[in-house]
Protein backbone atom coordinates (compact mmCIF):
# COMPACT_ATOMS: atom_id res chain seq x y z
CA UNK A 1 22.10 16.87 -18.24
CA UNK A 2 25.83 16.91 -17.79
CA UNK A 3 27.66 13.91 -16.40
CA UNK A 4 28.48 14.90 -12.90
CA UNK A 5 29.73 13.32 -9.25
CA UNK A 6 27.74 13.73 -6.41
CA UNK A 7 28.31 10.80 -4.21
CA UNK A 8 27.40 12.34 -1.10
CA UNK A 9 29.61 11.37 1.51
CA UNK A 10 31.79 8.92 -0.40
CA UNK A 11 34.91 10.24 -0.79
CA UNK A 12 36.29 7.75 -3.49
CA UNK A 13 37.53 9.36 -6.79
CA UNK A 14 35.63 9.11 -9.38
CA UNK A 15 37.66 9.01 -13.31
CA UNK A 16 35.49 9.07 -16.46
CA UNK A 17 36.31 6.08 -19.02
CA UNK A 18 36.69 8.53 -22.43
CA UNK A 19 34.88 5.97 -24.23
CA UNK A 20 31.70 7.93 -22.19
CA UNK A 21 32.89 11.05 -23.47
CA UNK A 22 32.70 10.20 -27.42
CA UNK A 23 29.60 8.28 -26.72
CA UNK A 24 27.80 11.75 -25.22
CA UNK A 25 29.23 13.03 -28.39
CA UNK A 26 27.48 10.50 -30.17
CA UNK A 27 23.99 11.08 -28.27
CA UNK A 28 24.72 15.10 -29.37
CA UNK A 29 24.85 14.01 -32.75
CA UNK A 30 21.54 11.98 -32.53
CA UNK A 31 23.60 8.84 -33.02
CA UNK A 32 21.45 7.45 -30.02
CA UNK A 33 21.95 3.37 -31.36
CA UNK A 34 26.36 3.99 -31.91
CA UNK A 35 26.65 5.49 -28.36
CA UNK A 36 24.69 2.27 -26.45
CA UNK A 37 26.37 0.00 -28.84
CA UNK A 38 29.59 2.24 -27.40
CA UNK A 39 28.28 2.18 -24.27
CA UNK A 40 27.66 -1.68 -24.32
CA UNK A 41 31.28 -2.16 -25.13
CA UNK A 42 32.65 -0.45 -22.00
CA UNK A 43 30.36 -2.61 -20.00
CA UNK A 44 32.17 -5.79 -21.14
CA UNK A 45 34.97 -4.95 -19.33
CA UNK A 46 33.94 -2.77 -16.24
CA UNK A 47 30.31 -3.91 -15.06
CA UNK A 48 30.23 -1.59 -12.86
CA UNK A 49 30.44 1.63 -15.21
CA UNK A 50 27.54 3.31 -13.75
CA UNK A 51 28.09 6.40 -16.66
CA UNK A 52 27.76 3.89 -19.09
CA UNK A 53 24.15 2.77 -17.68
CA UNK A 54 23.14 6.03 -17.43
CA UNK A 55 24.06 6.87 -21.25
CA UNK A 56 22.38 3.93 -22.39
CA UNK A 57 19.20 4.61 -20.44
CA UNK A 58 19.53 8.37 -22.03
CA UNK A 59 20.10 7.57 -25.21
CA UNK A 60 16.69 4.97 -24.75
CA UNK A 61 15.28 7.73 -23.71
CA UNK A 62 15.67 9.61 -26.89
CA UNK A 63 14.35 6.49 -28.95
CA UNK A 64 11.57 6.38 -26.70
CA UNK A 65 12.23 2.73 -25.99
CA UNK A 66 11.66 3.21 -22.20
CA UNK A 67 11.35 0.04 -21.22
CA UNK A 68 14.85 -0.59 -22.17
CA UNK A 69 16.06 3.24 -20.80
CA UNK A 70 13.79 1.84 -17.52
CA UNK A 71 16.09 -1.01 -16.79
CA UNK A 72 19.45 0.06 -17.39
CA UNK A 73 18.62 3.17 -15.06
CA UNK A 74 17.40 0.92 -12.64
CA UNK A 75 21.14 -0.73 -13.00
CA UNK A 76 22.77 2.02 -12.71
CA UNK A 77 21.00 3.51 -9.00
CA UNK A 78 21.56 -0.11 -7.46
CA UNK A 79 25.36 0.77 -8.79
CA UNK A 80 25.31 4.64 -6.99
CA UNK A 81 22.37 5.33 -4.63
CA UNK A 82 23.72 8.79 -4.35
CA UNK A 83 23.54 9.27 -8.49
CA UNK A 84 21.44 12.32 -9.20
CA UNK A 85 21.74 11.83 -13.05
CA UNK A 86 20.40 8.39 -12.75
CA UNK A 87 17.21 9.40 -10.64
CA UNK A 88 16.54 11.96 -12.84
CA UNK A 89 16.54 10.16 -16.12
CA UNK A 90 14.77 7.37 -14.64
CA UNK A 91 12.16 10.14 -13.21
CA UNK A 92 11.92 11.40 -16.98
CA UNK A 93 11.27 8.15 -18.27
CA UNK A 94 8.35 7.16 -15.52
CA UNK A 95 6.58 10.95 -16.47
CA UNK A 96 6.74 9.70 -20.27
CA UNK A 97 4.77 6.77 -19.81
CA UNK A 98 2.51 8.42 -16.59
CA UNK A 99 3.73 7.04 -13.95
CA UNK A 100 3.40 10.45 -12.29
CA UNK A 101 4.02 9.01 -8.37
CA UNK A 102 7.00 7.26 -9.32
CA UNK A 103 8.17 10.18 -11.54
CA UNK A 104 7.81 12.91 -8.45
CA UNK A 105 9.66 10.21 -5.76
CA UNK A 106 12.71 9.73 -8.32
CA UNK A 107 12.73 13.55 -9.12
CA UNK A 108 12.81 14.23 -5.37
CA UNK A 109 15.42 12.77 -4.95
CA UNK A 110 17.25 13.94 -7.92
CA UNK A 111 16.55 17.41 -6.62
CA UNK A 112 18.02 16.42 -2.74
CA UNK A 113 20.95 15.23 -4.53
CA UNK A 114 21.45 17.58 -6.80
CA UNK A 115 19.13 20.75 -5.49
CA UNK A 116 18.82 23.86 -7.73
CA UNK A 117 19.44 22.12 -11.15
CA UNK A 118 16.44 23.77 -13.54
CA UNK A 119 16.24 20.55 -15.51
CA UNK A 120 15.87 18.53 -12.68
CA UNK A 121 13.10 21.30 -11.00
CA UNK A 122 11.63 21.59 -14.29
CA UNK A 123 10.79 17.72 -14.60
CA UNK A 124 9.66 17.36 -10.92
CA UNK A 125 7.62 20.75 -11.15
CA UNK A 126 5.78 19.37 -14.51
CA UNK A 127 5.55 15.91 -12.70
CA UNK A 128 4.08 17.24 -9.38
CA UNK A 129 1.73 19.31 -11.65
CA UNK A 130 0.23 16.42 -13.42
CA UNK A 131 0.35 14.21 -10.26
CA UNK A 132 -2.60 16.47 -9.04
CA UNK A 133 0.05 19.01 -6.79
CA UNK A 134 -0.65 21.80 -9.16
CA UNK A 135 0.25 24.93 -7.49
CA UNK A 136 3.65 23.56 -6.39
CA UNK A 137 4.37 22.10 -9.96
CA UNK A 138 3.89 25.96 -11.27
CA UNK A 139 5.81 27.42 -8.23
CA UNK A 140 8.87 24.78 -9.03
CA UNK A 141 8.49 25.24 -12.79
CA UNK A 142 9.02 29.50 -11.62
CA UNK A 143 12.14 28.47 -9.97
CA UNK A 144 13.33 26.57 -13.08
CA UNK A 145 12.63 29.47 -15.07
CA UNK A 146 14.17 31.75 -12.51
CA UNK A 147 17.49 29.79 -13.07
CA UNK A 148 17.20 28.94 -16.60
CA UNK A 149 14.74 31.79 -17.55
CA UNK A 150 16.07 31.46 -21.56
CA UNK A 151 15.60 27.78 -21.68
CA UNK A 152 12.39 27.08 -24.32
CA UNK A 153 11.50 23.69 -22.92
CA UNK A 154 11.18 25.30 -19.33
CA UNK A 155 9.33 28.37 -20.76
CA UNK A 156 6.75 25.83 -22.69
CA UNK A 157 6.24 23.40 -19.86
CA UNK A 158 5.31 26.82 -17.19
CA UNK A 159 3.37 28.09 -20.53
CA UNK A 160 1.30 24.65 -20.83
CA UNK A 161 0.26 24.64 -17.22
CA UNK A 162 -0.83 28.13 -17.24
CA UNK A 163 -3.28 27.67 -20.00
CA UNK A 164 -4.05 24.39 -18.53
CA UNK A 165 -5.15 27.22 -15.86
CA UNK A 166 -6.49 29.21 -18.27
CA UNK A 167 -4.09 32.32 -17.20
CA UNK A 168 -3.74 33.06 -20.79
CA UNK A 169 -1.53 36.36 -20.28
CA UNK A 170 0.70 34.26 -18.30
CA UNK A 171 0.75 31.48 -21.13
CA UNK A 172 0.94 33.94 -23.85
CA UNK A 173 3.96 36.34 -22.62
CA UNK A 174 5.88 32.54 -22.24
CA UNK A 175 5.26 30.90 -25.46
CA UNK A 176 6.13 34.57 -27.23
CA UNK A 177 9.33 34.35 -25.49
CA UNK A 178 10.55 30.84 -26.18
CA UNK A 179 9.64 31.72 -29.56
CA UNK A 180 12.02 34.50 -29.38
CA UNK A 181 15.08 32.50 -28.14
CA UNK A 182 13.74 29.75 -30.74
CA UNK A 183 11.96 31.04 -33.57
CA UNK A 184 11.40 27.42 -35.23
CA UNK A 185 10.03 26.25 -31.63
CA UNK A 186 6.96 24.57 -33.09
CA UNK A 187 5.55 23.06 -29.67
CA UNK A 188 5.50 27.12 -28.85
CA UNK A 189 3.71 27.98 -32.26
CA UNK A 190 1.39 25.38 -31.52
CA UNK A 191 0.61 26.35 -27.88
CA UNK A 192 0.55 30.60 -28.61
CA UNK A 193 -2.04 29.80 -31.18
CA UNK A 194 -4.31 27.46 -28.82
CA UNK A 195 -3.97 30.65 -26.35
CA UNK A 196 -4.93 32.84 -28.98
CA UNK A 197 -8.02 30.53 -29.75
CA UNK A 198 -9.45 30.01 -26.40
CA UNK A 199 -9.12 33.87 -25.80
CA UNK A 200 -11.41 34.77 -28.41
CA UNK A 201 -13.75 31.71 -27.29
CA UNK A 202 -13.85 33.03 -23.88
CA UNK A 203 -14.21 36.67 -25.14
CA UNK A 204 -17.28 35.83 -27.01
CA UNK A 205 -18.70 33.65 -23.92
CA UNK A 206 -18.17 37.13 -22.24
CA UNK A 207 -20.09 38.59 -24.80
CA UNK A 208 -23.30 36.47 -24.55
């Protein structure tokens, strides 16, 4: 997600250091340990960078070191309450280890903060879905797509649930069409040919 200000009813301006620009750069590039290392620089001299948290708990994120990602995203909500970045990384990292409850409550609030965003409804609607609320996942997961509808990692998350529901039109017409904004979309490969198995399986249980 882009770095963004939405503080809410605090009017104070807000300037970007431009050492958080080149270290986004960096995270682009897959640099993930130059841009904390960056990061960990600007926090030497302003402690209260809450940008800088954030990147670092991205970039964490990346590595999949989310204990680390965990606490500097912690750092950087007691730093801005009203950061809708922060809640939803730190959302993202609690639905990578399962923490589906605290995942949803983060995501939330993401989404009050920040409503409409399709990463942010994407994430809460695959959340929600695992956290047992499966018909509003899917429905929030539609309204990702609606936004976002060429965005393969929205179109594979909606496709996973529906053959988790065994809709296997639904799932099929998805996964063909991330594949078609992303031919080399492997997760998509993957998932269209499980559809394509557990059709004929429930064909032939049709059969008997």
């Amino acid at each position: 997600m882009p770095h963004y200000d939405n503080s809410g009813q605090d009017d104070r301006v807000y300037t970007l250091n431009p050492l958080i620009e080149e270290a986004d750069l960096l995270k682009s590039d897959g640099k993930h340990q130059e841009a904390i290392l960056l990061c960990e620089q600007i926090l030497k001299t302003d402690l209260e960078c809450v940008e800088a948290f954030e990147e670092i708990g991205d970039n964490y994120l990346s590595l999949r070191e989310y204990g680390k990602a965990e606490k500097a995203l912690i750092q950087a909500i007691k730093l801005n309450t009203n950061s809708a970045n922060a809640h939803y990384l730190l959302g993202f990292v609690y639905s990578c280890t399962g923490q589906w409850s605290s995942s949803v409550a983060l995501l939330e609030t993401a989404n009050d903060l920040y409503p409409n965003h399709p990463e942010i409804l994407r994430c809460l609607g695959w959340s929600l879905y695992h956290h047992g609320e499966r018909p509003k996942g899917i429905i929030l997961l539609e309204r990702s797509h609606q936004l976002a509808s060429s965005d393969p990692l929205i179109l594979n998350d909606l496709g996973v649930c529906y053959l988790n529901e065994k809709n296997f039109e639904k799932a099929g017409h998805l996964f063909k069409k991330a594949l078609q904004f992303d031919p080399t979309n492997n997760k998509a490969k993957e998932c269209l040919n499980a559809v394509n198995f557990f059709r004929r399986e429930f064909d032939k249980m049709k059969k008997q």
